[in-house]
C-alpha atoms as a PDB file:
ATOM      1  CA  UNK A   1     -50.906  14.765  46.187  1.00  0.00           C
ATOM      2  CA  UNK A   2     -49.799  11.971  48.906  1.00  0.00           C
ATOM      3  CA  UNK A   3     -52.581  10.960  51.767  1.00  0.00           C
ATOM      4  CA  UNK A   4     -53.667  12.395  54.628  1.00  0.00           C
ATOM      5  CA  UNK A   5     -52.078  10.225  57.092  1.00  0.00           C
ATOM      6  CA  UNK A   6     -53.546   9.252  60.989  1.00  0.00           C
ATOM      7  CA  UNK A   7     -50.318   8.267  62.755  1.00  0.00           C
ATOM      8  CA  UNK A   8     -51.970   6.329  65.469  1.00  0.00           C
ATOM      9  CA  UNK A   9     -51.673   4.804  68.617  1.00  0.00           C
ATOM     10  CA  UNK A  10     -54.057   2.358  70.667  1.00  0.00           C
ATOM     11  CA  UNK A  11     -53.622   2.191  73.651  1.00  0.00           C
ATOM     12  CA  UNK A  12     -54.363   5.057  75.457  1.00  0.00           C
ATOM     13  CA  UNK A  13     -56.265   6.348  72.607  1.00  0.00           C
ATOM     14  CA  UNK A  14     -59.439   3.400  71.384  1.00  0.00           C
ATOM     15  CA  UNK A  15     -58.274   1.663  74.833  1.00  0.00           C
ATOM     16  CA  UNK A  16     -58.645   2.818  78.300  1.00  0.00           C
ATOM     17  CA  UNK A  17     -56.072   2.734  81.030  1.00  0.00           C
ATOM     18  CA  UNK A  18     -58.913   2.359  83.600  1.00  0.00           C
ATOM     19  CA  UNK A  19     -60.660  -0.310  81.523  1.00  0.00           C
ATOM     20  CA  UNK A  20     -58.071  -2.423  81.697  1.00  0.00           C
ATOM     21  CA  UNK A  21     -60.707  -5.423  82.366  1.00  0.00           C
ATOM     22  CA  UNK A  22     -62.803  -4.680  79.612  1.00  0.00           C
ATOM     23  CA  UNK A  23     -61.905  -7.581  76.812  1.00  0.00           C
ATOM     24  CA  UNK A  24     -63.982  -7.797  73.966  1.00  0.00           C
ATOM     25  CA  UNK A  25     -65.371 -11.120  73.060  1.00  0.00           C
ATOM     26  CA  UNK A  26     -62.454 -11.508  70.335  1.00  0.00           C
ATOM     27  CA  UNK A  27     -60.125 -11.773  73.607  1.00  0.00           C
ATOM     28  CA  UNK A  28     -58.323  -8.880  73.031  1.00  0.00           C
ATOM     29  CA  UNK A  29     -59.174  -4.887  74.895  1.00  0.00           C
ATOM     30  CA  UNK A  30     -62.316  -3.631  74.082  1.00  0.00           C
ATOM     31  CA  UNK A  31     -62.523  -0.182  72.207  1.00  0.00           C
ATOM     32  CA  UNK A  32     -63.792   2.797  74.289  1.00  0.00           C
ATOM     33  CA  UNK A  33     -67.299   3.377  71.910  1.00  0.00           C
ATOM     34  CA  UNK A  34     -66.774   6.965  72.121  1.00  0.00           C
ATOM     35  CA  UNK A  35     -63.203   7.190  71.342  1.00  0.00           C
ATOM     36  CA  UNK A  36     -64.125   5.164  68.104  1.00  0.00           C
ATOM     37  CA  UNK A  37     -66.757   7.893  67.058  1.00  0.00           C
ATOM     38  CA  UNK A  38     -64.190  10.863  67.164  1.00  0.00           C
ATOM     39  CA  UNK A  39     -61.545   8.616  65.137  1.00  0.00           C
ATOM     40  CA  UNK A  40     -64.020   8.060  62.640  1.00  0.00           C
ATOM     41  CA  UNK A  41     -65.272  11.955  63.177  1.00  0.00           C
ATOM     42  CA  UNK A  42     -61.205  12.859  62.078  1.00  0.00           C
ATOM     43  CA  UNK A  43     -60.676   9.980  59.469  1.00  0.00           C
ATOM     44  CA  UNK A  44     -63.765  11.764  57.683  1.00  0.00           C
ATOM     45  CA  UNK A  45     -62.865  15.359  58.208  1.00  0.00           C
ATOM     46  CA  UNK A  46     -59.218  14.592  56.911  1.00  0.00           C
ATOM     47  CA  UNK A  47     -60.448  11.587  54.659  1.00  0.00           C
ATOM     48  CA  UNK A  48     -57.457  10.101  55.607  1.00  0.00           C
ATOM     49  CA  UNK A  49     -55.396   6.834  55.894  1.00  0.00           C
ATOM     50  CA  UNK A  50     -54.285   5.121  58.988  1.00  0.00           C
ATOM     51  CA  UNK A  51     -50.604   4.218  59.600  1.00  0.00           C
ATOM     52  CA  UNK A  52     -50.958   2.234  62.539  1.00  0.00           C
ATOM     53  CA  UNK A  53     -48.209   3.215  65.589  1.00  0.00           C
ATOM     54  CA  UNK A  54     -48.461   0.967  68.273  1.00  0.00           C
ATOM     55  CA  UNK A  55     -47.586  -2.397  69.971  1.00  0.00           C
ATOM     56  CA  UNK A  56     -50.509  -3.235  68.675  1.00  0.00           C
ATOM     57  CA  UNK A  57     -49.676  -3.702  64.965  1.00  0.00           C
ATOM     58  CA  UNK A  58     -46.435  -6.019  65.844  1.00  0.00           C
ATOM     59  CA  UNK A  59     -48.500  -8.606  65.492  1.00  0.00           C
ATOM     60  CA  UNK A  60     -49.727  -7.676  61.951  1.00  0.00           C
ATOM     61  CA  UNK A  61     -46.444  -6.108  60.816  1.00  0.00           C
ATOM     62  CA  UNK A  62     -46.196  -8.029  57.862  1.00  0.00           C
ATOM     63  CA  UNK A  63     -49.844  -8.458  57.301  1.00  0.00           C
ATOM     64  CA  UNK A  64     -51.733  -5.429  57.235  1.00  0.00           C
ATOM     65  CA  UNK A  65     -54.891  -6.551  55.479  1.00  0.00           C
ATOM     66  CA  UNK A  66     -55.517  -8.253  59.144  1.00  0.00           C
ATOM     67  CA  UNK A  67     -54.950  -5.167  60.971  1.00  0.00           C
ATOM     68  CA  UNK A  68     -57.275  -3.219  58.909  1.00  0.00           C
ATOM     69  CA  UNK A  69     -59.883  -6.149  58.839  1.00  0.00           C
ATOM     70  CA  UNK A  70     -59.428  -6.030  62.735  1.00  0.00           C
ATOM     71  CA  UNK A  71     -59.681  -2.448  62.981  1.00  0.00           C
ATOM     72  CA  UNK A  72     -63.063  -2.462  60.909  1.00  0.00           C
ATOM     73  CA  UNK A  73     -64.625  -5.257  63.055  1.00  0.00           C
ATOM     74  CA  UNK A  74     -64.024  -2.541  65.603  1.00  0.00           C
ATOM     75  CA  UNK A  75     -66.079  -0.005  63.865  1.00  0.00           C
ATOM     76  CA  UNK A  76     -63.263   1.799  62.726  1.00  0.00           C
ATOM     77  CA  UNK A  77     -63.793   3.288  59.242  1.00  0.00           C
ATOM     78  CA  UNK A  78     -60.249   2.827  57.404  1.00  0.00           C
ATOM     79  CA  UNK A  79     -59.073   3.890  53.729  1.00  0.00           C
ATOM     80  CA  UNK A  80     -55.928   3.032  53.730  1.00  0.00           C
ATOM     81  CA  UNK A  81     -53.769   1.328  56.225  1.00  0.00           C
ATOM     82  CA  UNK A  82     -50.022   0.854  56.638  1.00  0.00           C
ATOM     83  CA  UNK A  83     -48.273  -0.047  60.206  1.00  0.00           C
ATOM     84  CA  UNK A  84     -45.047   1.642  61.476  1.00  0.00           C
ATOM     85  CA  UNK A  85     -42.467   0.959  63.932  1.00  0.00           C
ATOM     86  CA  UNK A  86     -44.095   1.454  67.534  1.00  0.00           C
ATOM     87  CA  UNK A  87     -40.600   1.229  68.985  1.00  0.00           C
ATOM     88  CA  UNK A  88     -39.325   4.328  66.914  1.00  0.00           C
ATOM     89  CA  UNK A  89     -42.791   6.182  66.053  1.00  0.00           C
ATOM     90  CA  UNK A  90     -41.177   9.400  65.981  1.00  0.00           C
ATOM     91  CA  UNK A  91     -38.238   8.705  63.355  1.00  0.00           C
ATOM     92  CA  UNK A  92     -40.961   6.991  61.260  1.00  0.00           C
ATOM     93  CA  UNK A  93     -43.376  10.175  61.212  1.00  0.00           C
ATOM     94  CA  UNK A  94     -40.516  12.256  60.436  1.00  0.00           C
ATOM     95  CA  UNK A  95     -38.676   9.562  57.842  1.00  0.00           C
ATOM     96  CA  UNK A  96     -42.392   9.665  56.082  1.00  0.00           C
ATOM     97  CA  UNK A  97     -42.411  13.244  56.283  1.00  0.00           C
ATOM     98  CA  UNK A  98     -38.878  13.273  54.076  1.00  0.00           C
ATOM     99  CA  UNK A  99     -40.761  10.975  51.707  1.00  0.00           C
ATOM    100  CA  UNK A 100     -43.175  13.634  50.965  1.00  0.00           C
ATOM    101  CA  UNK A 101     -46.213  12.725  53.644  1.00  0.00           C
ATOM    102  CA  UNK A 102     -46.674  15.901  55.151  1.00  0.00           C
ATOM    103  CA  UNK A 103     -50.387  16.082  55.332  1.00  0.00           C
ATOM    104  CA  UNK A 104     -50.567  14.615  58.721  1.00  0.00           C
ATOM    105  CA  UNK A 105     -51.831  13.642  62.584  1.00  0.00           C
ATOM    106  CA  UNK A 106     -50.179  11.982  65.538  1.00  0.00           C
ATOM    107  CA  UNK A 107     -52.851  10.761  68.005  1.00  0.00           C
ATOM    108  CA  UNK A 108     -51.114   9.461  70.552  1.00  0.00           C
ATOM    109  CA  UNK A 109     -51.333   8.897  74.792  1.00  0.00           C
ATOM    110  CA  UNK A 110     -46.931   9.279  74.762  1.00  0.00           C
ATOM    111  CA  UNK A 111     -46.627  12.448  72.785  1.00  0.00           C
ATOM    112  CA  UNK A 112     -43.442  13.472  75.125  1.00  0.00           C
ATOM    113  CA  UNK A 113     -40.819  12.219  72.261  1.00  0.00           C
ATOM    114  CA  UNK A 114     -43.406  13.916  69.408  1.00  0.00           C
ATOM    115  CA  UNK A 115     -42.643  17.174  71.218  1.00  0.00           C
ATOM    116  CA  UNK A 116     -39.102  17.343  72.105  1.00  0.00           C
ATOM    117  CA  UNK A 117     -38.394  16.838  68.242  1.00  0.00           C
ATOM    118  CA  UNK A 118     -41.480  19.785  67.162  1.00  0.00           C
ATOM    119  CA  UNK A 119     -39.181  21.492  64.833  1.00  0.00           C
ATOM    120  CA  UNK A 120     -38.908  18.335  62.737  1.00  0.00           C
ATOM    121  CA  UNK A 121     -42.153  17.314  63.199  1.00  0.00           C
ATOM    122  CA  UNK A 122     -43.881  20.667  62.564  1.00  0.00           C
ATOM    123  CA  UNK A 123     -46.584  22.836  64.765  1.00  0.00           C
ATOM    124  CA  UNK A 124     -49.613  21.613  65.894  1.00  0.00           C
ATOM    125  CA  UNK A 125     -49.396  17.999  64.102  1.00  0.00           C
ATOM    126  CA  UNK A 126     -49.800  16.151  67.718  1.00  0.00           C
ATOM    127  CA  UNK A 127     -53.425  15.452  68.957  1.00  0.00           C
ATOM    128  CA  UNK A 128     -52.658  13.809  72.423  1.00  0.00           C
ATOM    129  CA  UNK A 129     -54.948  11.674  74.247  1.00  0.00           C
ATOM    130  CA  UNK A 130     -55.663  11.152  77.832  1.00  0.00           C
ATOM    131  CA  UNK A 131     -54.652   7.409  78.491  1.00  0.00           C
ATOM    132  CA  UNK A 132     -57.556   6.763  80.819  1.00  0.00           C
ATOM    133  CA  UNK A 133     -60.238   8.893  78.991  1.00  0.00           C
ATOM    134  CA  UNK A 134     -58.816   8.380  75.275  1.00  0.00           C
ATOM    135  CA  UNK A 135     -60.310  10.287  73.003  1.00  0.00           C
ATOM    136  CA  UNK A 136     -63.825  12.121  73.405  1.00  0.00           C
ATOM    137  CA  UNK A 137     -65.230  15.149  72.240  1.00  0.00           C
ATOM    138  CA  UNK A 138     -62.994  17.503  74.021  1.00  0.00           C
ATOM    139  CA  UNK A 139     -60.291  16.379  71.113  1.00  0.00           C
ATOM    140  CA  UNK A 140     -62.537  17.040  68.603  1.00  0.00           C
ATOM    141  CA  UNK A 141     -63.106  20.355  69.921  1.00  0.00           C
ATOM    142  CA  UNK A 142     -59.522  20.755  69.637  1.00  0.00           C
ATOM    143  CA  UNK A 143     -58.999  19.266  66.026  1.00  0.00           C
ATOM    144  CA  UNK A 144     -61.722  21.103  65.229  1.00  0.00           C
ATOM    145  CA  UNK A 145     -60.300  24.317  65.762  1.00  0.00           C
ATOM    146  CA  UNK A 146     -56.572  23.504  65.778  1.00  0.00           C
ATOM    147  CA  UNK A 147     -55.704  21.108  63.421  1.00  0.00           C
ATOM    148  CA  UNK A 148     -58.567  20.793  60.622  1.00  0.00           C
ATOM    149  CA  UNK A 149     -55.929  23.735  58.835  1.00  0.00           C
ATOM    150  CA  UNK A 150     -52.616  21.384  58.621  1.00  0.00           C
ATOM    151  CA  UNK A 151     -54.971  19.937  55.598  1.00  0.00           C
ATOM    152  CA  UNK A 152     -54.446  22.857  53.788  1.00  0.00           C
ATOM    153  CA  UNK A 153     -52.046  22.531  51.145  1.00  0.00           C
ATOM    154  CA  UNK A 154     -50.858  26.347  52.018  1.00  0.00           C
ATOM    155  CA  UNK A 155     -50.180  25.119  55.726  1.00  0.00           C
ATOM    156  CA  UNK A 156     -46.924  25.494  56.317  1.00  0.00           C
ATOM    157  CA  UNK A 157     -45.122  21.932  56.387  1.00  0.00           C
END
């Protein structure tokens, strides 16, 4: 059976619109503490991998040992961790989905393309954050009772 797979986004989602200020002593954003705590609340539920979304993993495109090492240093638990193409996130979920990765979870602050393409997608695979407020424990209130099912192997896909 392939992974559970996190498609995920950063900003908007670890990092706060209304933080923009914050910078963590590596130079770069800091991580809403919070919105690190839920991630690694879903990454356990699911005990799934991390395929990587956003602007953010350009830079590691081709290496993404870094990304995950970077990620970690963040407090992010990760398994597994592969990057996609942030400038065409929704052709990658679905191309993975074709490739048999259908276990899945889009956490993302721009879910608008997710949604108009829902039938390829599938139902209640899109967990989106609030850009300024990323994720809390309202969302995993909501994964709780919405999405821990799409781990089901029954689910339908």
């Amino acid at each position: 059976m392939k992974p559970f797979i996190i498609y995920l986004d950063i900003d908007g989602v670890l990092v706060s619109y209304s933080d923009l200020k914050n910078y963590h002593e590596d130079g770069k954003h800091a991580f809403v503490p919070v919105a690190v705590e839920i991630l690694n609340q879903i990454i356990s539920m699911f005990s799934a991998d991390i395929c990587v979304v956003s602007s953010w993993g350009n830079a590691y495109h081709d290496r993404p040992e870094e990304m995950k090492e970077f990620l970690i240093s963040r407090g992010i638990n990760v398994n597994e961790l592969t990057i996609g193409d942030s400038n065409r996130r929704v052709e990658h979920v679905i191309k993975q989905k074709e490739l048999g990765y259908k276990r899945f979870l889009i956490i993302d602050d721009e879910f608008l393309e997710y949604y108009k393409r829902v039938d390829e997608i599938g139902f209640n695979r899109i967990l989106p954050s609030n850009s300024w407020r990323c994720l809390d424990e309202f969302d995993m209130i909501g994964v709780t009772r919405n999405f821990k099912r799409i781990n089901d192997e029954n689910w339908p896909l």
